[in-house]
Structure formats: structure tokens, C-alpha cells
Protein backbone atom coordinates (compact mmCIF):
# COMPACT_ATOMS: atom_id res chain seq x y z
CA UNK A 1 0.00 0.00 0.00
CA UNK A 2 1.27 2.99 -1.00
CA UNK A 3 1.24 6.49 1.66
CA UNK A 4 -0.53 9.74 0.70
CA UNK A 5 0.83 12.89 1.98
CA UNK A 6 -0.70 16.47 1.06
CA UNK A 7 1.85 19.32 2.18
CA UNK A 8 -0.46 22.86 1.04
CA UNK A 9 -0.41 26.28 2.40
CA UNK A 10 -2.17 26.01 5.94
CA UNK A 11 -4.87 25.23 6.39
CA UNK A 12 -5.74 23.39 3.17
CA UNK A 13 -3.49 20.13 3.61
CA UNK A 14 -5.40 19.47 6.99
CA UNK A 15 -9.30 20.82 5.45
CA UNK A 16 -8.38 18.06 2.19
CA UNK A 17 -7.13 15.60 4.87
CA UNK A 18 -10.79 15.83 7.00
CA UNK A 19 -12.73 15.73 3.86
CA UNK A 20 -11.16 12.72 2.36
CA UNK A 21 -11.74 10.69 6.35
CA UNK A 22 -15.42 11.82 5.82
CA UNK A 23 -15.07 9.56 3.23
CA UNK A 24 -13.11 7.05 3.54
CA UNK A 25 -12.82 6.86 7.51
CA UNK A 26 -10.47 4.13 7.21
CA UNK A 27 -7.80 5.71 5.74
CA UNK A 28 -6.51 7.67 8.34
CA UNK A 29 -3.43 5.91 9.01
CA UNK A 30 -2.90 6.04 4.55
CA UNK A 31 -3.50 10.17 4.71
CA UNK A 32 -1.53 12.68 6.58
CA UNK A 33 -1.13 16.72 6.11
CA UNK A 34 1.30 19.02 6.39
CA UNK A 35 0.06 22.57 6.73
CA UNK A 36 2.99 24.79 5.80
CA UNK A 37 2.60 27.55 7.95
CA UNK A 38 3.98 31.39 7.28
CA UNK A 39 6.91 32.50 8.46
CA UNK A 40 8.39 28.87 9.53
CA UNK A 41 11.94 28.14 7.33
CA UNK A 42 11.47 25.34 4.66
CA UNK A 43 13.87 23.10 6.57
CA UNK A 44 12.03 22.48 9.83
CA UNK A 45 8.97 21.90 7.43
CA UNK A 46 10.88 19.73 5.15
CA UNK A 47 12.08 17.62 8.56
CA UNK A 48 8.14 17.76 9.76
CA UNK A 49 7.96 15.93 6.06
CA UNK A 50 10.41 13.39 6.52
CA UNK A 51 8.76 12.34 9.80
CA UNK A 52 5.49 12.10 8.77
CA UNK A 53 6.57 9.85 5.78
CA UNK A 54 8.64 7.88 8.72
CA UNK A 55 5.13 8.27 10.76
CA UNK A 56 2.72 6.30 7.44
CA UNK A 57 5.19 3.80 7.53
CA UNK A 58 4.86 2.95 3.99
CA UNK A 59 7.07 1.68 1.18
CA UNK A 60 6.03 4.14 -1.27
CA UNK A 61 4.82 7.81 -0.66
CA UNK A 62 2.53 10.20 -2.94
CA UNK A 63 3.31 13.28 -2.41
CA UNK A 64 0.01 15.80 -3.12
CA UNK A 65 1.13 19.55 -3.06
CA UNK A 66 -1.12 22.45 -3.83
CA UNK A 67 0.93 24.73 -6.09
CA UNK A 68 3.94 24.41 -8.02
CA UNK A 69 6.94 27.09 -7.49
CA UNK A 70 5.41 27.65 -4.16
CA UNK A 71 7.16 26.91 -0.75
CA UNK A 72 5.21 23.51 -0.26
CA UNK A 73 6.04 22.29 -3.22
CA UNK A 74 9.75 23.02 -3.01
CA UNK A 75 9.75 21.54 0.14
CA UNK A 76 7.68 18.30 -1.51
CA UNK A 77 10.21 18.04 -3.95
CA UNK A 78 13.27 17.81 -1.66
CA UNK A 79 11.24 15.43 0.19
CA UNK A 80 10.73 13.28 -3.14
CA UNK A 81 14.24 13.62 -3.85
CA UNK A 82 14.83 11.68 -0.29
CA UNK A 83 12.21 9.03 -0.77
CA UNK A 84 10.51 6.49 -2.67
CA UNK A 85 7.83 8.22 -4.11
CA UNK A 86 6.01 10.32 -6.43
CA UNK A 87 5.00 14.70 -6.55
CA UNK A 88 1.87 15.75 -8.11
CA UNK A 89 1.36 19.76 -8.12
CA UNK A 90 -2.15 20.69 -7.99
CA UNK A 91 -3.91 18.82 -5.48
CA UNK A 92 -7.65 19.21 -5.63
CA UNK A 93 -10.60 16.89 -3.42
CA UNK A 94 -11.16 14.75 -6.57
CA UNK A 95 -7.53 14.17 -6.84
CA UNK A 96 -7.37 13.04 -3.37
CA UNK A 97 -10.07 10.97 -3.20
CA UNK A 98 -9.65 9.09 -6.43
CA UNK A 99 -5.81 8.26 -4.92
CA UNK A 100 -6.85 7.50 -1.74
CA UNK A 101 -9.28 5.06 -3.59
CA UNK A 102 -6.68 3.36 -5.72
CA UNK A 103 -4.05 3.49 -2.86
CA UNK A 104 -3.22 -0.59 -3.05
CA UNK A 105 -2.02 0.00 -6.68
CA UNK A 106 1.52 0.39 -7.87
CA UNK A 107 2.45 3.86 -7.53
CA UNK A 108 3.39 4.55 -11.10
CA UNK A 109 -0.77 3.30 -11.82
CA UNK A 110 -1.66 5.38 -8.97
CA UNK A 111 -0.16 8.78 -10.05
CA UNK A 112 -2.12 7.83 -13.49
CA UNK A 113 -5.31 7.52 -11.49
CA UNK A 114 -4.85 10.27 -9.18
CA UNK A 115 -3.90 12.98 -12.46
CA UNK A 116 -7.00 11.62 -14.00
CA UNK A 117 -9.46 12.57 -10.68
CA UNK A 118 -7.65 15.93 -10.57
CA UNK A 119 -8.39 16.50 -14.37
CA UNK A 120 -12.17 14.95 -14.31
CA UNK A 121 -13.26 16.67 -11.60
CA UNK A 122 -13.28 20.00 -13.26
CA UNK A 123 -16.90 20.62 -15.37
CA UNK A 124 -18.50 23.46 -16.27
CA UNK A 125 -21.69 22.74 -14.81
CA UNK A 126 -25.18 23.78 -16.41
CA UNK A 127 -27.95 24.50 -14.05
CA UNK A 128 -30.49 24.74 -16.32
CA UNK A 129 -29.76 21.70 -18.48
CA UNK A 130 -29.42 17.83 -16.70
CA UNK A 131 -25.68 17.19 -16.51
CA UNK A 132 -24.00 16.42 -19.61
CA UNK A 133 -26.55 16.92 -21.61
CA UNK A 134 -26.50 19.58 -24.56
CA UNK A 135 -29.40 21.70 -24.68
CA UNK A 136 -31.15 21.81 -27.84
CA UNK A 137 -31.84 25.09 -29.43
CA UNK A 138 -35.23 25.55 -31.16
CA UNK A 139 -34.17 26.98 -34.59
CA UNK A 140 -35.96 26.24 -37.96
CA UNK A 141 -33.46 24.38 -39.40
CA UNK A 142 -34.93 20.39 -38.61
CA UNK A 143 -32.15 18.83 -40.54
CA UNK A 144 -30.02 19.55 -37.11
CA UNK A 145 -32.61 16.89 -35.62
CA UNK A 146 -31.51 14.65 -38.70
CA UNK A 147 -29.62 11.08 -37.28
């Protein structure tokens, strides 16, 4: 089984990290956050890192950050440099939950799956319309209706 850790600007990693147990209440020990508080120098938070991959106790660790170039993510990737273990940028609740879903899978697989929540869980949603349905427009041209 493979460890999820989500290191984000404080207090997302910890809100993502609640929402994802009212889920999946069983993954606790599979989740933990890192809330990468202001003014705090990268290296205590990139040793607060390296003990909570010690803490999941896993032989594989993904590595969820919120924004690339920012301090969390620099500190993710000088964790990932350390570890065995993947860095995705851009961590989102679908994300999340569609990794901690697939978390028994080789981590290579699981990166695949977790990109793929991330990406699918962004829709423009239509109010007026049932979702993903296309709303017909009532023109006088009936060769639109045509199969």
C-alpha cells in the first residue's frame, strides 16, 4: 500500500485531509497533512515531512502539493528527492479521493489515477440543463434533428 501525503499552504493540507476521512474513515493511518505555515523556514517543514513519511510507515509515498513554485512544493520536492515516491502539483478533493481510492495500486498506476481525478473533476456545470446533456436550441433548421 502505498502512503498519501498532502503538504499545502495552511490550512488546506489538513481541510483536504478531514474531507477525504469523511469519506473514507479508514484511511486515516494512509493520509496525513502538512500545513505549511507562514513565516516557519522550509527546513524544519521539510524535517516535519520526513517524519510524517517515517510516521505512514509505507514503502512508497505520494506526495500531493497544492501549487507548483510555491514553498510547499519546493519543500515536496526535496522530500521526493529523499524518498521512494512520487510529486503531483495541484492537489484538488477529486484528486485526493480518487488516490486514496486506488491506494493498493503500484504507484506509477496510482499517479495515473490520481492525475485523471484531478483533471475529471473540473466541469462546467449547467444549471439549467441535466448534466451532460446539450441543450437543444429551437431553430428552424430540422435537418439539425436529422440522425
Amino acid at each position: 500500500m502505498n502512503g498519501i501525503l498532502v503538504i499545502a499552504h495552511a490550512p488546506l493540507a489538513s481541510a483536504l485531509r478531514l474531507c477525504v476521512l469523511h469519506v473514507f474513515p479508514d484511511a486515516a493511518t494512509a493520509v496525513a497533512a502538512l500545513d505549511v505555515q507562514p513565516n516557519v523556514p522550509p527546513e524544519e517543514t521539510l524535517q516535519q515531512a520526513r517524519l510524517m513519511v517515517a510516521q505512514l510507515g509505507t514503502d512508497q509515498t505520494l506526495v500531493l502539493t497544492d501549487l507548483f513554485g510555491a514553498t510547499p512544493c519546493n519543500v515536496a520536492q526535496r522530500l521526493t528527492e529523499g524518498i521512494p515516491g512520487r510529486l503531483i502539483a495541484g492537489v484538488s478533493l477529486p484528486m485526493l479521493l480518487r488516490a486514496v481510492s486506488y491506494r493498493h495500486e503500484a504507484l506509477d498506476l496510482l499517479v495515473s489515477r490520481a492525475l485523471a481525478g484531478g483533471t475529471q473533476g473540473i466541469l462546467t456545470v449547467n444549471i439549467t440543463a441535466p448534466q451532460n446533456q446539450s441543450r437543444r436550441n429551437h431553430d428552424q433548421n430540422h435537418h439539425d434533428h436529422q440522425q
